[in-house]
Protein backbone atom coordinates (compact mmCIF):
# COMPACT_ATOMS: atom_id res chain seq x y z
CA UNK A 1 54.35 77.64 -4.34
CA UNK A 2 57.55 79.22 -3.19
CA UNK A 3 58.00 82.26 -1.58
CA UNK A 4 58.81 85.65 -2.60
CA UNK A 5 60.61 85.68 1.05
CA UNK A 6 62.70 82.69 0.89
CA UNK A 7 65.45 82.95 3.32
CA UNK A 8 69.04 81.55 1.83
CA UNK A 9 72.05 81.03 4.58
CA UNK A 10 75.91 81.04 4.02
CA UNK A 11 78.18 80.83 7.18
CA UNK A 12 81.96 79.66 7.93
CA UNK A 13 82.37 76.20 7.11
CA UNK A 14 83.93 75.93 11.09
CA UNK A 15 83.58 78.65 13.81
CA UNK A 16 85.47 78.94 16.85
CA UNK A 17 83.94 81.04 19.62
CA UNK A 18 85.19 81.76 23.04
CA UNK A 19 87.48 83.61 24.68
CA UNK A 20 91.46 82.50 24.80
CA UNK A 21 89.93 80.93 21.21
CA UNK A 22 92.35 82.76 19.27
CA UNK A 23 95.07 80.62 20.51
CA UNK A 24 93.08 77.48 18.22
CA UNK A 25 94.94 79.71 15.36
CA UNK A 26 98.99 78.29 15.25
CA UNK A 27 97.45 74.59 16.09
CA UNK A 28 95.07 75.31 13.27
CA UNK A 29 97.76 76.36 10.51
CA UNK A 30 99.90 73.49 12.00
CA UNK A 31 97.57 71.06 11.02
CA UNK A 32 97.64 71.78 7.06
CA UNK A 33 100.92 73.05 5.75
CA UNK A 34 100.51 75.63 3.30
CA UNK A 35 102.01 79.03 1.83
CA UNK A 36 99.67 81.66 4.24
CA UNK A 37 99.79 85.80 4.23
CA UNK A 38 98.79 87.70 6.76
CA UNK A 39 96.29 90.90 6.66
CA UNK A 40 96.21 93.10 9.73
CA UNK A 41 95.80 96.05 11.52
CA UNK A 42 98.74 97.97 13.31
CA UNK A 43 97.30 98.12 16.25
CA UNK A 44 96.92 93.91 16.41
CA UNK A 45 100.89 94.38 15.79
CA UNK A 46 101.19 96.63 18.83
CA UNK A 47 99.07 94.44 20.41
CA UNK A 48 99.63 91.80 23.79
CA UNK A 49 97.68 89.21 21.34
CA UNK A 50 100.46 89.66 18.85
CA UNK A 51 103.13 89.78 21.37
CA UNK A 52 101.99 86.34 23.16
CA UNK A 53 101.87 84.67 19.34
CA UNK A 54 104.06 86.33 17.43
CA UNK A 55 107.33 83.74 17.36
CA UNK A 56 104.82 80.91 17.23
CA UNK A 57 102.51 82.41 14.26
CA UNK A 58 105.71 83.66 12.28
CA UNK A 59 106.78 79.66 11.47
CA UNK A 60 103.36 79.44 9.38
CA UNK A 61 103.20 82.86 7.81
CA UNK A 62 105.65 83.99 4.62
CA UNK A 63 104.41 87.38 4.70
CA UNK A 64 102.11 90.47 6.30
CA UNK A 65 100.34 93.19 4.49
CA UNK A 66 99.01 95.73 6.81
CA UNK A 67 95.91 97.57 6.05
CA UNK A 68 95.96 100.87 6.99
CA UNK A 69 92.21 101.96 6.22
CA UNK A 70 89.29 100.54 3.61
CA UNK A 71 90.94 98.63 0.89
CA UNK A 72 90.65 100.50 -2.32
CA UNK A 73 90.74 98.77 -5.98
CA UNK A 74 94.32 100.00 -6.55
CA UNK A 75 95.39 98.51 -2.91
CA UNK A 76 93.86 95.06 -4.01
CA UNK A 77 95.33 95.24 -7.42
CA UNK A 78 98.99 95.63 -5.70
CA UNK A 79 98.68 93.00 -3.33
CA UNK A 80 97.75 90.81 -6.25
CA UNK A 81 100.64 92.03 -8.18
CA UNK A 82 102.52 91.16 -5.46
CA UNK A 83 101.66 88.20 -3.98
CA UNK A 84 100.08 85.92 -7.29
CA UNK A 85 101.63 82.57 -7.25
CA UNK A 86 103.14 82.40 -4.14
CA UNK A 87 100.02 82.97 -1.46
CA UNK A 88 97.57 79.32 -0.93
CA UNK A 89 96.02 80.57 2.32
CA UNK A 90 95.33 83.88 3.95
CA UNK A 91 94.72 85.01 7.77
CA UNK A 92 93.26 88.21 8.42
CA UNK A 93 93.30 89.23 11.92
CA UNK A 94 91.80 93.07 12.56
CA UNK A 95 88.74 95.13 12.62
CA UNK A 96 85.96 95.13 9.30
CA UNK A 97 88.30 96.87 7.16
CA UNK A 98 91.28 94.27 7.34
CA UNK A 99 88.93 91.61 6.98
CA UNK A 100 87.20 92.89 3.92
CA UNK A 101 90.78 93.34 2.79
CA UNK A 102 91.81 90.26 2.80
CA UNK A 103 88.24 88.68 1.32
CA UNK A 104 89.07 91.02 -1.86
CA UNK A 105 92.75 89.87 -1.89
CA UNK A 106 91.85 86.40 -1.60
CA UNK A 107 88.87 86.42 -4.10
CA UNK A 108 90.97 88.70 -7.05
CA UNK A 109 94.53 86.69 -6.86
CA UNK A 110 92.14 84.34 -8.06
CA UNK A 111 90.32 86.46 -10.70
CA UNK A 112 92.36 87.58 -14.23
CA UNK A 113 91.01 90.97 -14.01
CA UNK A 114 91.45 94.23 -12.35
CA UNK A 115 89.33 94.63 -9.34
CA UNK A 116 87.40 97.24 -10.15
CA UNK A 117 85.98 95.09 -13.57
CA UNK A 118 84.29 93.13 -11.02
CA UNK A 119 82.82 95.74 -8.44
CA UNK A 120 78.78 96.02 -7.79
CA UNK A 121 77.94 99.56 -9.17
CA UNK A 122 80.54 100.19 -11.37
CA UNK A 123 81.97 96.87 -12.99
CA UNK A 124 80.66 94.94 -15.93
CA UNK A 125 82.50 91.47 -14.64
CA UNK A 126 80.86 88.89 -12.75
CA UNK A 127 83.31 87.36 -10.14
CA UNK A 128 83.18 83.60 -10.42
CA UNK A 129 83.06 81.14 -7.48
CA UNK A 130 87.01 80.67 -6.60
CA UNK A 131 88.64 81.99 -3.80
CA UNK A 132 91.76 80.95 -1.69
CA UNK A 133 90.78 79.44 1.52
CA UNK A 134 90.21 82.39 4.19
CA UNK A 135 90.27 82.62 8.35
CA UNK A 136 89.04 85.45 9.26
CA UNK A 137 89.56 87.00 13.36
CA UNK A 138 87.92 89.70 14.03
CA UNK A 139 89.01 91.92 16.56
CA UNK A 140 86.09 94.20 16.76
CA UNK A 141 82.66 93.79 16.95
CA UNK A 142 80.45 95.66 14.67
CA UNK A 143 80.83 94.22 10.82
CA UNK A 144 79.75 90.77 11.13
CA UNK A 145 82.34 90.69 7.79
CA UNK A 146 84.08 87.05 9.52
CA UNK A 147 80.50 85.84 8.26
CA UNK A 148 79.26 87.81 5.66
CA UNK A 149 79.68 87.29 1.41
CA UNK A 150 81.03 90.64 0.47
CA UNK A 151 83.92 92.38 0.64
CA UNK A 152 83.43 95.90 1.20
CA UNK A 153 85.85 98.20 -1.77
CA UNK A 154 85.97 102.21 -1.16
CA UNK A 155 87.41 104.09 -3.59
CA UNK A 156 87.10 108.19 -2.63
CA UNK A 157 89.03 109.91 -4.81
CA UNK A 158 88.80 108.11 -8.84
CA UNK A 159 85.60 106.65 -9.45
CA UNK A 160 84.38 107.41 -5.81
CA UNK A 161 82.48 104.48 -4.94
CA UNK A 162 81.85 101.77 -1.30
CA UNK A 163 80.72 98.63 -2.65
CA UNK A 164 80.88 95.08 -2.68
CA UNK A 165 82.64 92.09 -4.39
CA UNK A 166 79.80 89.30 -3.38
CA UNK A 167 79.62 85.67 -3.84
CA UNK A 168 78.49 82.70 -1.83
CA UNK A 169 81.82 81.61 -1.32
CA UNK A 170 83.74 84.94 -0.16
CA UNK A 171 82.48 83.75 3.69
CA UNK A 172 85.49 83.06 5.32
CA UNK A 173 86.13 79.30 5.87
CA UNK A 174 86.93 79.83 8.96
CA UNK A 175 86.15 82.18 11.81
CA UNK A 176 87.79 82.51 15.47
CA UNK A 177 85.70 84.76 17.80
CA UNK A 178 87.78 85.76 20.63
CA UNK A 179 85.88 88.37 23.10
CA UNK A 180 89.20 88.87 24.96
CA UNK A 181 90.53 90.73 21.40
CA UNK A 182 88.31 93.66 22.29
CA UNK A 183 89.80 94.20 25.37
CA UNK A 184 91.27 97.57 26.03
CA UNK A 185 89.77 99.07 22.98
CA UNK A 186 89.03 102.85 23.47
CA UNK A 187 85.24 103.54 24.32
CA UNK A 188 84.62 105.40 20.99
CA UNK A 189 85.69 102.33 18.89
CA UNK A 190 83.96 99.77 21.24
CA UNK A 191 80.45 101.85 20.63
CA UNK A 192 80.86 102.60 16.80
CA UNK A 193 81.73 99.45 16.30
CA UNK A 194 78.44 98.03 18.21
CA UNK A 195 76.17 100.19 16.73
CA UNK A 196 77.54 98.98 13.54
CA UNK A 197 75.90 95.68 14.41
CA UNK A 198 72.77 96.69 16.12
CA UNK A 199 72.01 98.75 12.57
CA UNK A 200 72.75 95.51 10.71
CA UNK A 201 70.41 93.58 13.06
CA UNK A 202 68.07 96.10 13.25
CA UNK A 203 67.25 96.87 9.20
CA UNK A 204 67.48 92.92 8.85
CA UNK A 205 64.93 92.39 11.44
CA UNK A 206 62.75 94.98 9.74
CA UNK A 207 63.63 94.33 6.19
CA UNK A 208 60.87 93.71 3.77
CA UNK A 209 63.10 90.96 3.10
CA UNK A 210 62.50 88.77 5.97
CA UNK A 211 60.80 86.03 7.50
CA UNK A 212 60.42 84.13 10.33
CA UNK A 213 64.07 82.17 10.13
CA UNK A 214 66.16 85.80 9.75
CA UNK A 215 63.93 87.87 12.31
CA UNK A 216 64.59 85.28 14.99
CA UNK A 217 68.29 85.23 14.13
CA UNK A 218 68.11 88.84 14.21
CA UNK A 219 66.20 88.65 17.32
CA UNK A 220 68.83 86.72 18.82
CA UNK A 221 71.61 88.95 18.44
CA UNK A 222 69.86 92.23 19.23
CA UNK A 223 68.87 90.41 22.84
CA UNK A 224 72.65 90.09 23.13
CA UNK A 225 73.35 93.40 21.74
CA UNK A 226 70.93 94.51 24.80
CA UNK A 227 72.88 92.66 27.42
CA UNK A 228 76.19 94.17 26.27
CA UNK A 229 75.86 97.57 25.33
CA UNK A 230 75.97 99.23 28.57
CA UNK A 231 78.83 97.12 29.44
CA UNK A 232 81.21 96.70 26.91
CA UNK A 233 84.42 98.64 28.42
CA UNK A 234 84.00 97.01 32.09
CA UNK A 235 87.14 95.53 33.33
CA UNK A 236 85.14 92.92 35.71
CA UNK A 237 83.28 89.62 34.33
CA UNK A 238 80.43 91.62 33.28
CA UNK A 239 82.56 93.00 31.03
CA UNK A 240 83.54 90.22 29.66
CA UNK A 241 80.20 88.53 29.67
CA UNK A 242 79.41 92.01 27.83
CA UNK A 243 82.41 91.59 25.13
CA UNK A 244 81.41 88.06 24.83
CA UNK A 245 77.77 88.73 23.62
CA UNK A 246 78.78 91.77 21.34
CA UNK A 247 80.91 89.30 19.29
CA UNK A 248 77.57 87.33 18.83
CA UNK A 249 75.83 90.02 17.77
CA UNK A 250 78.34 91.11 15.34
CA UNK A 251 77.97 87.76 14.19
CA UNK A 252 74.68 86.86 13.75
CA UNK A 253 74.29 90.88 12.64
CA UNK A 254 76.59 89.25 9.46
CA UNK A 255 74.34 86.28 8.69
CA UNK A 256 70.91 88.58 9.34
CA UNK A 257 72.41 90.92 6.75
CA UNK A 258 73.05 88.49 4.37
CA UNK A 259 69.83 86.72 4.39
CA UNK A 260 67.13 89.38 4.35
CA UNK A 261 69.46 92.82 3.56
CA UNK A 262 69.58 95.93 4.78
CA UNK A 263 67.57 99.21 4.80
CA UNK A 264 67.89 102.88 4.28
CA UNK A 265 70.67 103.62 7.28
CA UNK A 266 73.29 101.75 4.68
CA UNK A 267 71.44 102.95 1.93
CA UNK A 268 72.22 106.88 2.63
CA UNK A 269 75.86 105.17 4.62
CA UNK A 270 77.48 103.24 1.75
CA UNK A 271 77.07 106.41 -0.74
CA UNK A 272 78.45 108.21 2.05
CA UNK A 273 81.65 106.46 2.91
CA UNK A 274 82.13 106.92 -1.21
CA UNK A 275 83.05 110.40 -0.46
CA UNK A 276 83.87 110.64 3.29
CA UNK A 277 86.68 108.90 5.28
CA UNK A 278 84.20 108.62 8.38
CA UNK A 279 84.09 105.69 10.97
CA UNK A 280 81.33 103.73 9.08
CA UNK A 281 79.59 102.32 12.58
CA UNK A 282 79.82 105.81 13.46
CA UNK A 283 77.75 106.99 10.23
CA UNK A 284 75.46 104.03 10.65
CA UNK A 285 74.91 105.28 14.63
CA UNK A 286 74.47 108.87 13.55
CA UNK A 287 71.79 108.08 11.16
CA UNK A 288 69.85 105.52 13.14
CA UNK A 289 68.67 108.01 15.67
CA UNK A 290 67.02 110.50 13.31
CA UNK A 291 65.28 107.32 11.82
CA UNK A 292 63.99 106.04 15.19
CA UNK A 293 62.38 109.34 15.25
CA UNK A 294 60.91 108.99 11.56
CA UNK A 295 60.32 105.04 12.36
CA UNK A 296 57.88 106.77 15.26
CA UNK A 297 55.87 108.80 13.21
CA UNK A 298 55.49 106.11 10.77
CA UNK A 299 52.03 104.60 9.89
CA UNK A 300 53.24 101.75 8.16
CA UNK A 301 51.35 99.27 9.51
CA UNK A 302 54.01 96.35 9.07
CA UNK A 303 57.24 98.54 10.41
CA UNK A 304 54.44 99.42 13.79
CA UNK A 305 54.21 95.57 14.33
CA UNK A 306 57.49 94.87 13.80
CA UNK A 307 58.55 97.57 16.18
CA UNK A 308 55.97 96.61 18.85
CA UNK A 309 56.57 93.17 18.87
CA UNK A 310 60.52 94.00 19.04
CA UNK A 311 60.11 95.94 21.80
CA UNK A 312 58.17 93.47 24.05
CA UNK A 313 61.11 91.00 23.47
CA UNK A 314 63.62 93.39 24.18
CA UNK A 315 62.41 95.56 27.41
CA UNK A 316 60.29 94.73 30.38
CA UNK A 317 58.51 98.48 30.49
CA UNK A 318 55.76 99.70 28.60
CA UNK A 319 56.65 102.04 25.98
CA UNK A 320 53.94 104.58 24.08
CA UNK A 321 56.40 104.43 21.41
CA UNK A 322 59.19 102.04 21.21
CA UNK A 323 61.10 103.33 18.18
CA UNK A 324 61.57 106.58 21.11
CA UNK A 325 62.14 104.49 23.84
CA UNK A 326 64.77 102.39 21.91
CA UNK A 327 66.50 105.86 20.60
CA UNK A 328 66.27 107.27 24.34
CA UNK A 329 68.06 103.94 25.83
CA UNK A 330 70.68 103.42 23.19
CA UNK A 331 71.68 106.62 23.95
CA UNK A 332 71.54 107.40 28.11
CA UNK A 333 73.11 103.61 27.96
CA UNK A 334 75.85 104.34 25.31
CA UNK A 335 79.95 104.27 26.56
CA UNK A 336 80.35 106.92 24.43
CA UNK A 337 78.44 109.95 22.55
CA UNK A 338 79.76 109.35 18.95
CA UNK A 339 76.32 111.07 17.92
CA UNK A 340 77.66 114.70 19.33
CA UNK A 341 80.25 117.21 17.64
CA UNK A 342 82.63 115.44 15.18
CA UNK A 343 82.60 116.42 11.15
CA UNK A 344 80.30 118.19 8.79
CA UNK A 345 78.99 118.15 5.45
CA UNK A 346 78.38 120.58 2.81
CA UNK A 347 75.09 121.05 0.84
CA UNK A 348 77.17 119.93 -2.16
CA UNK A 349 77.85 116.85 -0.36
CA UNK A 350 74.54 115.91 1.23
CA UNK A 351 73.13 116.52 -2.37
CA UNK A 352 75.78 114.16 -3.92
CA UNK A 353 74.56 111.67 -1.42
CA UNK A 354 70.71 111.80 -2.14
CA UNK A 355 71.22 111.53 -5.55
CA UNK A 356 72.61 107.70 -5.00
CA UNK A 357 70.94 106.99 -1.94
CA UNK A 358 68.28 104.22 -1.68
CA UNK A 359 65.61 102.83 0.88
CA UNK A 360 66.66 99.21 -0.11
CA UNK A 361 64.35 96.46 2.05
CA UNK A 362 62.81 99.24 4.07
CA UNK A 363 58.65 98.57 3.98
CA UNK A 364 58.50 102.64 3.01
CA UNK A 365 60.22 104.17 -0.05
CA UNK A 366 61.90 107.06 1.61
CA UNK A 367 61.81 110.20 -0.24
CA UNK A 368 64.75 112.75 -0.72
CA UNK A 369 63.12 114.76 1.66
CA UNK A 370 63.02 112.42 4.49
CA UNK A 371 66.51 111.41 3.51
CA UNK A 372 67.50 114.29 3.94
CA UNK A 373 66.27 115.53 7.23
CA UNK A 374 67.65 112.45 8.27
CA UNK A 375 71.46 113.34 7.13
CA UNK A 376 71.49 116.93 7.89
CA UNK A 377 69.66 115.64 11.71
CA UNK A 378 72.93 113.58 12.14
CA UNK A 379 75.60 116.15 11.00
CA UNK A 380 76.04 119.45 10.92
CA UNK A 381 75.91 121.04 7.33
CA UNK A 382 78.16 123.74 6.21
């Protein structure tokens, strides 16, 4: 008999971790000649990682696109238009939004149609399995997208959607995880980014979803998420050794949230980012904390296992309830407060968002209500 929790894995074909690994990239073009674009981030361009590669990197690249925020259909549909017939390879070196750039840009150029034809949600195309060969560096920690199936498409202002183009073989062929490439990253980024992946570990470790195989990987990388988090902007070796683990996390938070899914955080966060240009780690972070506190009052006898067993693997005190304790000591240990002042919503807004939102593999089917105390808990509502 074969079970309704069957666990399926997709990761890089070849992964390069470590730091100083990012300088495996030139020999790594080197070795296959081929017609390769760049995506990236400004701030990689400003960067000392740039500046020690760029003469080097520039004899294997014909071109750079840089992405400025979330790729939107139209972006993707110009970089096609620009690019179709002369691209074989593509590098994408920059935080979740660059990579999930280029896994759209490399998945359409192969695809006939417009990209929004082929969006979950809103399209009525199924993308097929062809992509141009991908090698993805992430330079934050917090998407897990290096590792993940989807490529993440926001559109605000037309059809005002976030969602995914998804297929097996979207996963980047290749992935270089270089700790040293969050060095000198401003505190707020270095958190929101983090919390991005504890939220992806977390939901995947209590998805309805899972098994044993994805809540041990999840497991894993919220042990290393543990070690890290207080440490991340250090400038000694325990920073590093903290940067180091946070790029596992954000790893294995990619493969945990592609194997047993996610729960109602990203279910109320991708309708969200639809509308609002916030930091999506950020939205994630603000909303966990408000469902710690529901997760505590929960009676659900699975979620009270999950969380009690969770806790014994992840802190040496007693706790008389861990989904508090964990809330309390992500917070007092946190580099930064992302959770305090920043933007509002309106009442228009929070009511656009309940009306998509979902619980998606959370063990309870959250109401509206509870939905809702948990978005107007997180920001202030105007």
């Amino acid at each position: 008999m074969v079970s309704e929790n069957l666990s399926e894995l997709h990761c890089n074909q070849r992964t390069l971790f470590g730091r100083g690994s990012l300088d495996k990239l030139v020999p790594l073009l080197a070795s296959q000649q081929q017609p390769t674009l760049l995506f990236c981030g400004q701030s990689f361009l400003q960067g000392p990682a740039y500046a020690r590669l760029k003469t080097s990197l520039n004899d294997h690249i014909i071109g750079y696109e840089i992405v400025r925020n979330e790729a939107s259909p139209a972006d993707i549909d110009g970089w096609v238009a620009r690019w179709r017939g002369h691209v074989d390879r593509v590098v994408a070196i920059g935080g979740g939004s660059v990579l999930d750039a280029a896994k759209a840009f490399s998945a359409m150029i192969q695809h006939p149609l417009p990209t929004a034809r082929y969006l979950e949600k809103v399209g009525d195309s199924a993308v097929q399995a062809v992509t141009l060969p991908l090698i993805a560096v992430p330079t934050t920690a917090g998407t897990g997208s290096e590792v993940t199936q989807n490529a993440v498409v926001t559109d605000q202002h037309d059809i005002q959607v976030k969602a995914s183009l998804r297929h097996p073989v979207f996963v980047p062929r290749v992935a270089i995880l270089d700790p040293d490439l969050l060095k000198g990253a401003p505190d707020n980024v270095l958190a929101s980014c983090a919390i991005d992946a504890f939220t992806h570990l977390f939901e995947a470790y209590l998805s309805n979803k899972g098994n044993l195989f994805t809540r041990q990987l999840a497991l894993t990388g919220l042990k290393q998420f543990v070690q890290a988090w207080p440490a991340l902007n250090r400038k000694d070796a325990e920073g590093d050794d903290a940067r180091e683990a946070m790029m596992m996390a954000s790893w294995l938070g990619g493969v945990s949230l592609s194997s047993a899914g996610l729960g109602v955080i990203h279910g109320i966060a991708g309708e969200l980012g639809a509308i609002k240009p916030f930091h999506h780690g950020e939205v994630c972070g603000r909303l966990l904390f408000p469902f710690l506190e529901q997760l505590a009052e929960s009676q659900q006898p699975e979620q009270q296992k999950l969380m009690s067993e969770l806790h014994q693997q992840l802190f040496s005190e007693t706790a008389a309830s861990p989904a508090r304790h964990l809330k309390n000591w992500l917070q007092h240990q946190s580099i930064s407060p992302f959770w305090q002042e920043g933007p509002s919503l309106t009442l228009t807004e929070v009511d656009w968002i309940l009306a998509r939102a979902n619980s998606k593999n959370s063990w309870v089917n959250y109401s509206q209500e509870q939905m809702r105390e948990m978005i107007v808990q997180a920001w202030p509502i105007n």
